[in-house]
Each structure stands twice: as C-alpha cells, then as structure tokens.
C-alpha atoms as a PDB file:
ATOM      1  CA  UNK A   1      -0.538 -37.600-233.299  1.00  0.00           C
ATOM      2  CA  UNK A   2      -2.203 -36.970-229.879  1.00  0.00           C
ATOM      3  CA  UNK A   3       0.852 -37.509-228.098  1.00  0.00           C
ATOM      4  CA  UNK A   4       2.523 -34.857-229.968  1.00  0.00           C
ATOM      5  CA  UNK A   5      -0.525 -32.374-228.674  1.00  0.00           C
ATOM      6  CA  UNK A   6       0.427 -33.798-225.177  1.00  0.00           C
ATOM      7  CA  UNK A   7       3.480 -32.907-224.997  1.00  0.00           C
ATOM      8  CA  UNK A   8       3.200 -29.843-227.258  1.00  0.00           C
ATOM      9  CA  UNK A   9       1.041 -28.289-224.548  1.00  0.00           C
ATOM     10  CA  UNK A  10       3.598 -29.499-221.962  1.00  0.00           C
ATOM     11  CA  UNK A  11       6.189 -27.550-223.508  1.00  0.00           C
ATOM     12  CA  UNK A  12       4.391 -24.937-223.813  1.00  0.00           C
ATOM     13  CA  UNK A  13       3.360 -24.621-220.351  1.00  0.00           C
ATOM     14  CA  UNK A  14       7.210 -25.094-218.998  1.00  0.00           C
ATOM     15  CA  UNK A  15       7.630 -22.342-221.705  1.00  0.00           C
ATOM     16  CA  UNK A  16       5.128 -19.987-219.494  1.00  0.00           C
ATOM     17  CA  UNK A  17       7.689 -21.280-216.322  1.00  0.00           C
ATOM     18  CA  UNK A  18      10.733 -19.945-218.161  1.00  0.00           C
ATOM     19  CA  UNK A  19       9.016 -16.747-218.781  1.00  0.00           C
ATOM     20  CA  UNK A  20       8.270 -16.481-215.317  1.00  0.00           C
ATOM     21  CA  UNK A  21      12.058 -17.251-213.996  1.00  0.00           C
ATOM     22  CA  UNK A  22      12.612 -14.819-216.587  1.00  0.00           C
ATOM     23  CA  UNK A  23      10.330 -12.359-214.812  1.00  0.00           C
ATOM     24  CA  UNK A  24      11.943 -13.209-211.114  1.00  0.00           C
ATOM     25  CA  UNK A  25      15.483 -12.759-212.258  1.00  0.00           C
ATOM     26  CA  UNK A  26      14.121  -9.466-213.707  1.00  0.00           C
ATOM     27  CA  UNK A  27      12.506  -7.745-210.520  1.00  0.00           C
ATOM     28  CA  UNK A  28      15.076  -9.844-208.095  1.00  0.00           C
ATOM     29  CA  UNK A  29      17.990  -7.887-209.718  1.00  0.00           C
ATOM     30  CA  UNK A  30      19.621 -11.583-210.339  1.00  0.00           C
ATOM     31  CA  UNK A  31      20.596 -10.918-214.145  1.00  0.00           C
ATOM     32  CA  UNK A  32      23.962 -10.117-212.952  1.00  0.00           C
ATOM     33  CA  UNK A  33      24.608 -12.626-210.306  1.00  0.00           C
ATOM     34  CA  UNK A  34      26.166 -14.886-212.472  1.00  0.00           C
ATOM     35  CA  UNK A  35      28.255 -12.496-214.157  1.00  0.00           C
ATOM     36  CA  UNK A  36      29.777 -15.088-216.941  1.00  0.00           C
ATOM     37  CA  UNK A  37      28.065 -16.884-219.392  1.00  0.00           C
ATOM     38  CA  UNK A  38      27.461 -19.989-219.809  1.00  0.00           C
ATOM     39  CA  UNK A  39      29.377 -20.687-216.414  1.00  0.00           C
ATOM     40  CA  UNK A  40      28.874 -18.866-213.302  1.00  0.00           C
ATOM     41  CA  UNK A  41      31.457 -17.457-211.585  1.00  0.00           C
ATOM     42  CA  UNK A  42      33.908 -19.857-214.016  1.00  0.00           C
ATOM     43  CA  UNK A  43      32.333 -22.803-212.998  1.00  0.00           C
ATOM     44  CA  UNK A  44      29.226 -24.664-214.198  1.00  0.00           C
ATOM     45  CA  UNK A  45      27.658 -25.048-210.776  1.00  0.00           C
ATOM     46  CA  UNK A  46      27.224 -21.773-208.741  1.00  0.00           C
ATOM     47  CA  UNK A  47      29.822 -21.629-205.729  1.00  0.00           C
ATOM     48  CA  UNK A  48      28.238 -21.885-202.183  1.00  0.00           C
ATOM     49  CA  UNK A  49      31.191 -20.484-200.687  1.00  0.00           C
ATOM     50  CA  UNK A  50      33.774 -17.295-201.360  1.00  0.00           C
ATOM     51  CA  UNK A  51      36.595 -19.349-201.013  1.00  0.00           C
ATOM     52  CA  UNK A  52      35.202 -21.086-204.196  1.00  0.00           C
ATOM     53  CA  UNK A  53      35.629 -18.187-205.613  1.00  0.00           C
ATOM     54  CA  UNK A  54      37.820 -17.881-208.814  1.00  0.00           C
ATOM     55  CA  UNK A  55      40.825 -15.813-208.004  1.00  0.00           C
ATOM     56  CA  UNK A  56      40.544 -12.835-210.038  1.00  0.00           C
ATOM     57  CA  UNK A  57      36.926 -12.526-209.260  1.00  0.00           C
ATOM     58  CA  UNK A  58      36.054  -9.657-206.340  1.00  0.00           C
ATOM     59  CA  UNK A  59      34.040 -11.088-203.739  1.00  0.00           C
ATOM     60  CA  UNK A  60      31.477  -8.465-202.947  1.00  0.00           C
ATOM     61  CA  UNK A  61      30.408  -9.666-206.936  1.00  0.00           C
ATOM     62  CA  UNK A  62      29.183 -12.531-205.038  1.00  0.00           C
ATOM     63  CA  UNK A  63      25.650 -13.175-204.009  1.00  0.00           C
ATOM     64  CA  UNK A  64      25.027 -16.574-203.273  1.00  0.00           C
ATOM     65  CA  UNK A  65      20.755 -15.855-203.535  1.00  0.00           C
ATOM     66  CA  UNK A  66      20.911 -14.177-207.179  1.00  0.00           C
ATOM     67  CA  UNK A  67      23.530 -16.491-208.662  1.00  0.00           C
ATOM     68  CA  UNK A  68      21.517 -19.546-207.989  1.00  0.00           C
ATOM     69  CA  UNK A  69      18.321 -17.358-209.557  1.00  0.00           C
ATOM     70  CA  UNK A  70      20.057 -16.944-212.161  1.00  0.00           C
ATOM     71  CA  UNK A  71      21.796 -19.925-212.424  1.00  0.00           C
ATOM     72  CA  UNK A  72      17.818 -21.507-212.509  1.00  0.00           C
ATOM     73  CA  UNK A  73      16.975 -19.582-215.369  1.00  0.00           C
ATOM     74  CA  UNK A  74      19.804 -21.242-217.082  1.00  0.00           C
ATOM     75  CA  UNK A  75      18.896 -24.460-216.180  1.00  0.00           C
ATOM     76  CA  UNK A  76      15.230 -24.022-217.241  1.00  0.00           C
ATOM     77  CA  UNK A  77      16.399 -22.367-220.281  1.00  0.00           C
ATOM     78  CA  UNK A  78      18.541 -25.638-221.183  1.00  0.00           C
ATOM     79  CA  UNK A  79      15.300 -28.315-220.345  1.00  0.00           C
ATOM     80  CA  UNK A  80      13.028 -25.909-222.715  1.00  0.00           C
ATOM     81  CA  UNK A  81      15.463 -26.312-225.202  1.00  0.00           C
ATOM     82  CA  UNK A  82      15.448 -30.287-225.215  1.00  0.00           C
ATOM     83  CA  UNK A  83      11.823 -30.098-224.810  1.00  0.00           C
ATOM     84  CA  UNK A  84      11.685 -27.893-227.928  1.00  0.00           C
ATOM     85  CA  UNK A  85      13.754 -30.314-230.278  1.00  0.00           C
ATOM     86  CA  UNK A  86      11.824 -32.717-229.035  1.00  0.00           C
ATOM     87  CA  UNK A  87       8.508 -31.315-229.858  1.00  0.00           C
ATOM     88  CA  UNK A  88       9.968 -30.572-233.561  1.00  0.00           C
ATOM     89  CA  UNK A  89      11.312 -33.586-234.079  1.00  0.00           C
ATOM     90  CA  UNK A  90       7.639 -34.977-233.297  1.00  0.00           C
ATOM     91  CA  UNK A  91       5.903 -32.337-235.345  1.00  0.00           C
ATOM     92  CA  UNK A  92       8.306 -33.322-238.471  1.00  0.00           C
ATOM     93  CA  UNK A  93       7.191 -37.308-237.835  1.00  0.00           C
ATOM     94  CA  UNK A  94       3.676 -36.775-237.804  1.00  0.00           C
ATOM     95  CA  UNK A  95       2.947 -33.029-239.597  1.00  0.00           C
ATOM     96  CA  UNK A  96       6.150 -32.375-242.134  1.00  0.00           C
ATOM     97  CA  UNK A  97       3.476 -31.826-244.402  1.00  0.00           C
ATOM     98  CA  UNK A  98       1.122 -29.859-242.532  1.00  0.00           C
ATOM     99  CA  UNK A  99       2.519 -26.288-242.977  1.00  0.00           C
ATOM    100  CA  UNK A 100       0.535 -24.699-240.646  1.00  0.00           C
ATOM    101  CA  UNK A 101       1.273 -26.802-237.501  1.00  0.00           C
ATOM    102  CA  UNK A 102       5.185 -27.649-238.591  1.00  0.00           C
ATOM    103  CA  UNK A 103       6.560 -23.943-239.490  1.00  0.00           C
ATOM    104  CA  UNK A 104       5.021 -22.739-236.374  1.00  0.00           C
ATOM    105  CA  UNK A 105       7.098 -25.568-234.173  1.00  0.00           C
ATOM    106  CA  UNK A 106       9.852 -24.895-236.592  1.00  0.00           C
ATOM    107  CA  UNK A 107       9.834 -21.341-235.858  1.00  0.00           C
ATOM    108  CA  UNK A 108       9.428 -21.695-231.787  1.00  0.00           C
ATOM    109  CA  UNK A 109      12.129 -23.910-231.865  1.00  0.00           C
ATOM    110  CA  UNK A 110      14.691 -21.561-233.996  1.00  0.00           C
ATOM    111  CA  UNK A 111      12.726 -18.245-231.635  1.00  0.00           C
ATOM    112  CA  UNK A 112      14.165 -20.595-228.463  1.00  0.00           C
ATOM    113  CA  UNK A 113      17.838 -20.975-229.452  1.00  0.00           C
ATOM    114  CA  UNK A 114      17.758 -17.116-230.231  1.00  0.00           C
ATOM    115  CA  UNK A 115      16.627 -16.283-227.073  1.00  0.00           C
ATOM    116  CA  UNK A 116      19.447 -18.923-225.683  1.00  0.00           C
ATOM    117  CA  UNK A 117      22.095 -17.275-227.745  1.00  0.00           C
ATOM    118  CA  UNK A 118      20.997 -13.684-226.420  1.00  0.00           C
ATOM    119  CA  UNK A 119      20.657 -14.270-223.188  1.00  0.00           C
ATOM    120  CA  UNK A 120      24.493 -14.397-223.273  1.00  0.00           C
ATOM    121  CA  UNK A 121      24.394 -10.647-224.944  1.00  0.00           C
ATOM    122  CA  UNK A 122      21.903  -9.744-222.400  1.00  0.00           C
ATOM    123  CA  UNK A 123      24.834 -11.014-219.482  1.00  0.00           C
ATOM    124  CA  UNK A 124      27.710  -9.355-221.489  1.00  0.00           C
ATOM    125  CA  UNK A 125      25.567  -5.609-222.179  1.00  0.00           C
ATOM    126  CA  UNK A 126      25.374  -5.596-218.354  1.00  0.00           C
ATOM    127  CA  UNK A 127      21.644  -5.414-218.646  1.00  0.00           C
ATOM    128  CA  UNK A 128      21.487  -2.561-221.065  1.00  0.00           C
ATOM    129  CA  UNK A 129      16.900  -2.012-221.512  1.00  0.00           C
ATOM    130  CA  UNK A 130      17.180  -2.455-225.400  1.00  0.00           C
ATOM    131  CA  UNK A 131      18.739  -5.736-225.053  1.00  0.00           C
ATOM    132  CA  UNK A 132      16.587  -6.943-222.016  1.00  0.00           C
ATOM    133  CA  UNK A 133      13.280  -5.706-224.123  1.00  0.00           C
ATOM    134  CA  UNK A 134      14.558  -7.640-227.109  1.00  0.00           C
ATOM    135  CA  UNK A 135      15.121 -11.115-224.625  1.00  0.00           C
ATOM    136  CA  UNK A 136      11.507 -10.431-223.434  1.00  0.00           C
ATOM    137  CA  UNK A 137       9.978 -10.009-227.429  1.00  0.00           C
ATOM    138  CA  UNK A 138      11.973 -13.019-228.769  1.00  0.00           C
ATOM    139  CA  UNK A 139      10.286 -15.200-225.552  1.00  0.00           C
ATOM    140  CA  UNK A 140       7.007 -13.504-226.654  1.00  0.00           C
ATOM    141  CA  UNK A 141       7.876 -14.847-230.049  1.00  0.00           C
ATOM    142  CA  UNK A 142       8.604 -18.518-229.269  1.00  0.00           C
ATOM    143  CA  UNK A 143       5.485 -19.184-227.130  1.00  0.00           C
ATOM    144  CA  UNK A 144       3.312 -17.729-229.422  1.00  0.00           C
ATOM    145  CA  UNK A 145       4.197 -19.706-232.108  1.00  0.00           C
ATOM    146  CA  UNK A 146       4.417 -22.728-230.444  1.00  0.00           C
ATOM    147  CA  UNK A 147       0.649 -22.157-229.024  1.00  0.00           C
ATOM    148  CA  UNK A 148      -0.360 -21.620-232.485  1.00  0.00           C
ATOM    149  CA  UNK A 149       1.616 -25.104-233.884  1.00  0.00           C
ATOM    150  CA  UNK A 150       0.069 -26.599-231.231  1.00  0.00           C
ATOM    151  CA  UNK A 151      -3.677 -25.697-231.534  1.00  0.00           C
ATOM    152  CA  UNK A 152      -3.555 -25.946-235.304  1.00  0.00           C
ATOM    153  CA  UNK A 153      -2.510 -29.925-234.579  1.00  0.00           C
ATOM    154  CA  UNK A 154      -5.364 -29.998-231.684  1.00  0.00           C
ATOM    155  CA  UNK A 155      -8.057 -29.334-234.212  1.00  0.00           C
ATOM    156  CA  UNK A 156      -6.189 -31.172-237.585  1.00  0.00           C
ATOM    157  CA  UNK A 157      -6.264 -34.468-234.809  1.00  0.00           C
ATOM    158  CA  UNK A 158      -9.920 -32.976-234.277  1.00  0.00           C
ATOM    159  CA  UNK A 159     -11.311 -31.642-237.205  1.00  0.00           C
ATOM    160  CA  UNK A 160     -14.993 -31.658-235.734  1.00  0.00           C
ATOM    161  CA  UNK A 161     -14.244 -29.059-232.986  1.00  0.00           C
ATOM    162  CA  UNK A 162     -15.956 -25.521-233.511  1.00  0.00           C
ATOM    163  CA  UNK A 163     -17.241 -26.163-236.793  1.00  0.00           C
ATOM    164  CA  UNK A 164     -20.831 -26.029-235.751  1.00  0.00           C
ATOM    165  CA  UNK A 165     -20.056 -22.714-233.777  1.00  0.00           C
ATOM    166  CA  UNK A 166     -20.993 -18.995-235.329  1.00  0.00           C
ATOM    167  CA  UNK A 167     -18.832 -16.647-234.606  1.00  0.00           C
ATOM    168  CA  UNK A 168     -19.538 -12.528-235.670  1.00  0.00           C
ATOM    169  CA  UNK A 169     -16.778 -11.592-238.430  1.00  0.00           C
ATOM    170  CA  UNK A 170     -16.649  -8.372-236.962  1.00  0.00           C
ATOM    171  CA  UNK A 171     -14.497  -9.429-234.138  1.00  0.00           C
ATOM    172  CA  UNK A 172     -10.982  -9.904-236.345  1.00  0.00           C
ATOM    173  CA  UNK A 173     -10.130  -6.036-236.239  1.00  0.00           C
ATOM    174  CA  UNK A 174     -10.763  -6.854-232.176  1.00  0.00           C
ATOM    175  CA  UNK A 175      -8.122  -8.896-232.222  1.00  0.00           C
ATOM    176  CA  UNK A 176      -5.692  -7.794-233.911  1.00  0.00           C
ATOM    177  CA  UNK A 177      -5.891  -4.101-232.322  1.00  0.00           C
ATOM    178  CA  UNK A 178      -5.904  -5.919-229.199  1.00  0.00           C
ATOM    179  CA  UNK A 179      -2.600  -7.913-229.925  1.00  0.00           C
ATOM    180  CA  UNK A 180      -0.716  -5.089-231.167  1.00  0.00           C
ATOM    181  CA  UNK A 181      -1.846  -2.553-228.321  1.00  0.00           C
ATOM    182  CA  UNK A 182      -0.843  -5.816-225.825  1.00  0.00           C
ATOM    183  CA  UNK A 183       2.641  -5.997-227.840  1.00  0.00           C
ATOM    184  CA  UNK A 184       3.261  -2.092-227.077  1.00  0.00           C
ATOM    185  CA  UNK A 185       1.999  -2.646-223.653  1.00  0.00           C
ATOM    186  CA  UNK A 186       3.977  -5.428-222.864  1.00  0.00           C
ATOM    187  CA  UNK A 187       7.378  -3.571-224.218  1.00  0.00           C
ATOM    188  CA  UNK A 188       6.579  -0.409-222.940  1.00  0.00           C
ATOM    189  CA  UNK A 189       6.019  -1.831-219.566  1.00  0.00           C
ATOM    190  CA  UNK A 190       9.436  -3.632-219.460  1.00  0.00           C
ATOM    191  CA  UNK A 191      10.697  -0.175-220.931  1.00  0.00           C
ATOM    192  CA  UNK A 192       9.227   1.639-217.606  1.00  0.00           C
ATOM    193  CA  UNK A 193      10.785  -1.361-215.698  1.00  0.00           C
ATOM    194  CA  UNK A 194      14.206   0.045-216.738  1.00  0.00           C
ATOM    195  CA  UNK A 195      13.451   3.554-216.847  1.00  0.00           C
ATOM    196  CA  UNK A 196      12.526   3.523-213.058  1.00  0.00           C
ATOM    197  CA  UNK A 197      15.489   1.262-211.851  1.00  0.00           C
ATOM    198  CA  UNK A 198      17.641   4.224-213.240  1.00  0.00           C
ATOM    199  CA  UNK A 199      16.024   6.705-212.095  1.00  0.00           C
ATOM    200  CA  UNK A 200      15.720   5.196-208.944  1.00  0.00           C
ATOM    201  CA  UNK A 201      19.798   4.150-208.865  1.00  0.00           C
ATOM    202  CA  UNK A 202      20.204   7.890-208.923  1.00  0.00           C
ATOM    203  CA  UNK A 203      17.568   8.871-206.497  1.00  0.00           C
ATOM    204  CA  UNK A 204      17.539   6.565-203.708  1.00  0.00           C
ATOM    205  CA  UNK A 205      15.306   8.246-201.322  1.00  0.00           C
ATOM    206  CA  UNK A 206      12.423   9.289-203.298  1.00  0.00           C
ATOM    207  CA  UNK A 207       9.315   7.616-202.488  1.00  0.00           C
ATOM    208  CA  UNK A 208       7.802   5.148-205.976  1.00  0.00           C
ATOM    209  CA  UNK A 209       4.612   7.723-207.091  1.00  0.00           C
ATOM    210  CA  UNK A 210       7.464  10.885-207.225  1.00  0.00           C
ATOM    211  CA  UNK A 211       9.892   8.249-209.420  1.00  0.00           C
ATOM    212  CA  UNK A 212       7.294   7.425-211.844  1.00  0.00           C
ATOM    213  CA  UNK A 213       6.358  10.891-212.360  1.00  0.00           C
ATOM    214  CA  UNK A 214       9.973  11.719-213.041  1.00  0.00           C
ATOM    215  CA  UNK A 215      10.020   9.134-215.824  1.00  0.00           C
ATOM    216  CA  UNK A 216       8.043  11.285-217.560  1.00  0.00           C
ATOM    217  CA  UNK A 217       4.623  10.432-220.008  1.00  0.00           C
ATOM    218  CA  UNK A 218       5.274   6.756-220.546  1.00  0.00           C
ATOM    219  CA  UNK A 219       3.636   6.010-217.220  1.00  0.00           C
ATOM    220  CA  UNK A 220       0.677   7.525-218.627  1.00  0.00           C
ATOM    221  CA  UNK A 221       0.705   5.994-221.941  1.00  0.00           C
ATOM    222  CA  UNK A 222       0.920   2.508-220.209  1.00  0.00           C
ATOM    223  CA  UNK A 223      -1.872   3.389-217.913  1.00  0.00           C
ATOM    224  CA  UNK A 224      -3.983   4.686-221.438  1.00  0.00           C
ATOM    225  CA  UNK A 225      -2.894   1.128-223.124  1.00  0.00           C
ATOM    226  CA  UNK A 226      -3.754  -0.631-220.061  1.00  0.00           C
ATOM    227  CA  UNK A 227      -7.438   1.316-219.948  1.00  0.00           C
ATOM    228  CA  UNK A 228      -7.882   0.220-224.309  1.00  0.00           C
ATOM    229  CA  UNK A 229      -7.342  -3.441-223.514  1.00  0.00           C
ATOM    230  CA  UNK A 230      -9.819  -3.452-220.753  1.00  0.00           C
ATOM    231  CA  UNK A 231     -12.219  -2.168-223.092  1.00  0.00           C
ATOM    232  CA  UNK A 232     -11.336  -4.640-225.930  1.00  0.00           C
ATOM    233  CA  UNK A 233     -10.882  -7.166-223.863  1.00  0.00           C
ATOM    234  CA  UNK A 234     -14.584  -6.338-222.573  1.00  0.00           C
ATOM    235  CA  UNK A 235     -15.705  -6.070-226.421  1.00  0.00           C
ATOM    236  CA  UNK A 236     -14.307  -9.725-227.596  1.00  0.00           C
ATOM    237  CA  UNK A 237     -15.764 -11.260-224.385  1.00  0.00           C
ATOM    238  CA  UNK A 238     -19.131  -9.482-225.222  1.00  0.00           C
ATOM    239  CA  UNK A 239     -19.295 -11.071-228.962  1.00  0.00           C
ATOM    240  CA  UNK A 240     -18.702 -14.704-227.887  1.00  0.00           C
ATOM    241  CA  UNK A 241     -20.966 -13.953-224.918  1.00  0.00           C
ATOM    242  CA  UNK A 242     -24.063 -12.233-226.604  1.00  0.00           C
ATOM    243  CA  UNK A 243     -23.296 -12.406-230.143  1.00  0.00           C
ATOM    244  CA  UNK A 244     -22.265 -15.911-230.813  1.00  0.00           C
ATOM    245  CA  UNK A 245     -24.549 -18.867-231.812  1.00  0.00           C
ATOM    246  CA  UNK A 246     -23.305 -22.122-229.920  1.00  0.00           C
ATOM    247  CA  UNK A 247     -19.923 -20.565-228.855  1.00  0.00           C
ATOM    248  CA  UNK A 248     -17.730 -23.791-227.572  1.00  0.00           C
ATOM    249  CA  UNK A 249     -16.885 -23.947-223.744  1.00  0.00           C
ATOM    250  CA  UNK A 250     -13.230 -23.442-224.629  1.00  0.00           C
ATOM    251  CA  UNK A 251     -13.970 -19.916-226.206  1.00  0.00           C
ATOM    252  CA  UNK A 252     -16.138 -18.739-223.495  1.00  0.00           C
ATOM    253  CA  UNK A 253     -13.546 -19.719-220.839  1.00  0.00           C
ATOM    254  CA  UNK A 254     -10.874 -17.876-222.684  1.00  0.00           C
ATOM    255  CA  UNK A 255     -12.552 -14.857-223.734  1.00  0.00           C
ATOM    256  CA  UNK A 256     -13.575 -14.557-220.004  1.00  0.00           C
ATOM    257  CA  UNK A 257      -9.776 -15.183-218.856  1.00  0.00           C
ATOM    258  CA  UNK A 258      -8.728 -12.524-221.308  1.00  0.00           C
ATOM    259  CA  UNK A 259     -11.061 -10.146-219.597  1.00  0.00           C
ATOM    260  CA  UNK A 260     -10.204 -11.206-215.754  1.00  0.00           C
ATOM    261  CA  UNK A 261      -6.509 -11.180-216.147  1.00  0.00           C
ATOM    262  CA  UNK A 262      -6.641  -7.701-217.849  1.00  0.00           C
ATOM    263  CA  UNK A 263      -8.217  -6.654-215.006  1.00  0.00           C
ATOM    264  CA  UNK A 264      -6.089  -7.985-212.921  1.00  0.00           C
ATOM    265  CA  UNK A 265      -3.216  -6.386-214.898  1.00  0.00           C
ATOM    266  CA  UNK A 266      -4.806  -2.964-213.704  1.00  0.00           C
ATOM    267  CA  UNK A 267      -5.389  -3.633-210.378  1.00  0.00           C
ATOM    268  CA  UNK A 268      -2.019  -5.201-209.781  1.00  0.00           C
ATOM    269  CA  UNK A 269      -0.314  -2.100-211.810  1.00  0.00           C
ATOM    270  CA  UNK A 270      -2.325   0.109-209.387  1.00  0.00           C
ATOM    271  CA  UNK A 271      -1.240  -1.528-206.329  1.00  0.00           C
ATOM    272  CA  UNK A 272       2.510  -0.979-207.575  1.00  0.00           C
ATOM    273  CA  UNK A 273       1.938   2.653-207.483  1.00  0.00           C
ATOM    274  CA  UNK A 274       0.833   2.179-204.083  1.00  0.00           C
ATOM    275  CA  UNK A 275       3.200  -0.130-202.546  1.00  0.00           C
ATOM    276  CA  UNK A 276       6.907   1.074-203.606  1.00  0.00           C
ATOM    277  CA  UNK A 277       6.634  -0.647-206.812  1.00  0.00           C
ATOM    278  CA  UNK A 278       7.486  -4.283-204.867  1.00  0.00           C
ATOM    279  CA  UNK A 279       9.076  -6.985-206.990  1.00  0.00           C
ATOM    280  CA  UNK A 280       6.497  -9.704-206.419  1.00  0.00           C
ATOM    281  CA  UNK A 281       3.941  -7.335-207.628  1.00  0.00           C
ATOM    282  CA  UNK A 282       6.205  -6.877-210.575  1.00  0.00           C
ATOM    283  CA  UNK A 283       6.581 -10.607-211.191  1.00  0.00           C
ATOM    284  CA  UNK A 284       2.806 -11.174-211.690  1.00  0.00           C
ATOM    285  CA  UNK A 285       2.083  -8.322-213.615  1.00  0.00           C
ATOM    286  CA  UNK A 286       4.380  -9.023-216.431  1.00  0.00           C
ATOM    287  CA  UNK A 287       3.738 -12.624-215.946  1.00  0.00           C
ATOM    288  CA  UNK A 288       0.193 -12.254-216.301  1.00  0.00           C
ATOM    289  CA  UNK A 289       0.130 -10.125-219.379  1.00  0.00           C
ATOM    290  CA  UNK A 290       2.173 -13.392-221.468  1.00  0.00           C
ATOM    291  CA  UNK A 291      -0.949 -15.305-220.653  1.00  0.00           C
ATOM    292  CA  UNK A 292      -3.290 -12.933-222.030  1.00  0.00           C
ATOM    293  CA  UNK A 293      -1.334 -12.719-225.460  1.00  0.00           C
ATOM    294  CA  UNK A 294      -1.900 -16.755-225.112  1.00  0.00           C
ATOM    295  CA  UNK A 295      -4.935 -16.762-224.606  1.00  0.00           C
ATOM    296  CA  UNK A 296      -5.835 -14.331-227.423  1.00  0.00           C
ATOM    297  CA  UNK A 297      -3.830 -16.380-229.918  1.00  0.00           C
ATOM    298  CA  UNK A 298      -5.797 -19.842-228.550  1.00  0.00           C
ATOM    299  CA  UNK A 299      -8.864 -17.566-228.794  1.00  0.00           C
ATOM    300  CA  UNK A 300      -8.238 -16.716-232.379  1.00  0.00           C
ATOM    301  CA  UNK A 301      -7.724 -19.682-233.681  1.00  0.00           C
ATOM    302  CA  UNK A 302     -10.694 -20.940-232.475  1.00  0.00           C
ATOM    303  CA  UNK A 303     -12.558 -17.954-233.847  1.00  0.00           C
ATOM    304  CA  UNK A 304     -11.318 -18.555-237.647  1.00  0.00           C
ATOM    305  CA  UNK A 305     -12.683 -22.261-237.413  1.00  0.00           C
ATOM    306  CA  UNK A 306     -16.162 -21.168-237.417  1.00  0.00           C
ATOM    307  CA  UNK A 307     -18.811 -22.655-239.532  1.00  0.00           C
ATOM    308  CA  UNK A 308     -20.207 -19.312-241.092  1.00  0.00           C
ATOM    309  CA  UNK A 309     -18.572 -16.086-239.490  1.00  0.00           C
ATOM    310  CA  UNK A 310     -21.356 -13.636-239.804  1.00  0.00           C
END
C-alpha cells in the first residue's frame, strides 16, 4: 500500500511537468508546430531537416524549435498516460474497495485520456480559446483528483495523522470560495491569454499596457480575483496559524505556500504589465496558480481529518 502512495505522488508530480510543457507550448506559440496529430509533419519523429519534409507540406509551416516543443508535450503526454494506468491498476489491487481513494484514481485516469483525445481537437480547431480553455480545465481536472486519491490513501495507510489536530469549522466556506474564485481566475486568465494574442495579431506595434486596455474589463476582473485570493489566501493561513490547536507541520507549510505563491501570482502578473507581457513570465504565472489549487485540495483534506472542528 505505501508503494502505491510512492508512486501516486510521482505521478502526480510528472502530472505538474505536463502542465507545465503545456504552459511552454502555450506562451512559445508551439501548439501549431506540429500541425498533424498524432504524427508531426506525417511522421512520428519531428523532421530535422526541410528536405524531410512531406511533399505536400509548405515549408515556411516548418519550425524545427516549436515542432520539437510540441512534439515534447506529446511525448510527456504519452509517459503520464502509462504512469496513470499504472497508478489505477495499483489503486484497484490494494483500494477497489476504498471508494474514496479508487474513484478519484479512476476518475484522473479517464480526466487523462480526455485530455489525450482533445489535445487532437485542440491541433485540428487551430487553437480556437474555447477549446484551449477546455484542454487547460480537463488538466485541472485530472491532477486534482489524482491529489485527492492520493492523500485519501496517505492517511487510510496512516490513519493516526491529524487526528489529534483542531482545526476552526469556520474555515470550509474559505475554501471553497477560494477554489471557485481560483477556478474563474485560472480560466479567465487563459481567456486574457487569447484575447491579447488577437488583439495583438492585429495590432502589432502597440506597446503591452495599451493591448490590455483594449481587451476591455476582463483585465480588471482578473486583477479584482487576483486581489480576493490574496485576501483568502491570507484568511486560511491566519486560522491554521492563530486559530488552530496543534496544527500538523504539513498544514502550516501548505497554508503558508498557498499564501506565498498567490503573492507571487500578483507580483509576477504585475511584472507582465511591465515587461511586454514576456512568455517566461507567462509560463510561471499560470504554472504557479495549478500548484495553489494543489495545495488547497492537500490542505483540505487535511482540514476535514480533524479531531473536533470547532
């Protein structure tokens, strides 16, 4: 049973990579550069030269950089996929009967060969936003379940942990505003992602600051958002801080990573104001945001094990 944790959280952390070569091909422009699916460029390994080239296939398609990035997200895509079956296949030998911690995995896994399946929609809508913001909430979907399969076997393996902890009852509505304003957040932030490439396609010259404000008020309502998960990020952090009787080490670390990275997340959303928007900047934001959602699910779930909630 403790191997299945193992390599439950291992999954789940090459999950986090997959979001993140997600997130590259995203800001790198790379989600046409192989512009077939599953091949690329009709073959399954990425040319390295035009003269590999298929015939029909116009060479100034070609760009040997995005094709490979792309071509990597495939690949990645494919290992999490094994890893996935895998990880069900483990949580039906040791938890078939153990709802909680086998529909989750069961879920993650069927969430991962979704997201598999529309990648290949997401290649043949050229990109369209609705289809790239569905890719992004099915990944969203997968690694939160899996997290939450995978903690609910941590503490079935270890029924002792946080039961002698005392936790204030209050904090629930906390977290579940908090996960549906980071939901909307995270969605409306891949929306303005989108929003600015075509504006930006059609007004090449304009400086970043003059292209968000001709997106109009969603810039604002992401900044707002941003601004209400600071403060209830600040709020759960203060209840396990202040308010908690013998609050475990892992609940204080997480609470306190909720709070840092949503900082973080407005600092580095600042900075892309300030700095033509740049890609890497990009990257880290949306990155960082997926870790926040798992570490308010890991939080959770250690919250509802509490000995008395008060």
């Amino acid at each position: 049973m403790k191997s299945f944790s193992r390599f439950a959280i291992f999954t789940t952390l090459l999950t986090y990579i997959l979001i993140f070569v997600g997130g590259l091909v995203r800001v790198s422009g790379a989600g046409m550069g192989c512009p077939d699916w599953p091949k690329c460029f009709g073959r399954w390994i990425p040319p390295t030269r035009l003269d590999q080239l298929p015939a029909d296939i116009d060479p100034a398609q070609f760009n040997i950089v995005l094709a490979w990035i792309e071509y990597s997200n495939r690949l990645v895509g494919v290992v999490i996929g094994l890893m996935i079956t895998i990880t069900l296949i483990l949580a039906y030998r040791y938890f078939k009967n153990e709802k909680q911690i086998f529909r989750p995995i069961l879920f993650a896994f069927l969430m991962v060969g979704l997201v598999g399946w529309q990648g290949s929609q997401v290649v043949a809508s050229v990109l369209n936003p609705l289809t790239v913001s569905l890719h992004m909430v099915l990944a969203l979907l997968a690694v939160s379940s899996l997290i939450m399969g995978t903690q609910n076997a941590y503490y079935f393996v270890n029924p002792q942990v946080e039961k002698e902890t005392y936790y204030p009852c209050k904090m629930k509505m906390a977290f579940w505003a908090m996960a549906l304003v980071l939901f909307i957040e995270i969605i409306l932030g891949t929306e303005l992602r989108a929003g600015l490439e075509m504006v930006r396609k059609d007004n090449p010259l304009v400086e970043s600051i003059l292209l968000l404000k001709m997106i109009g008020p969603f810039k604002y309502i992401h900044t707002i958002l941003g601004v209400a998960l600071a403060g209830l990020s600040g709020w759960i952090w203060y209840f396990f801080a202040n308010k908690s009787d013998n609050p475990s080490l892992l609940v204080k670390r997480t609470s306190l990573g909720i709070l840092v990275l949503v900082m973080i997340q407005i600092l580095v959303g600042e900075l892309m104001v300030f700095s033509s928007v740049s890609p890497i900047y990009q990257l880290f934001h949306m990155w960082s945001a997926t870790w926040v959602l798992g570490l308010l699910i890991v939080t959770y779930g250690a919250w509802k094990r509490s000995k008395d909630l008060k």
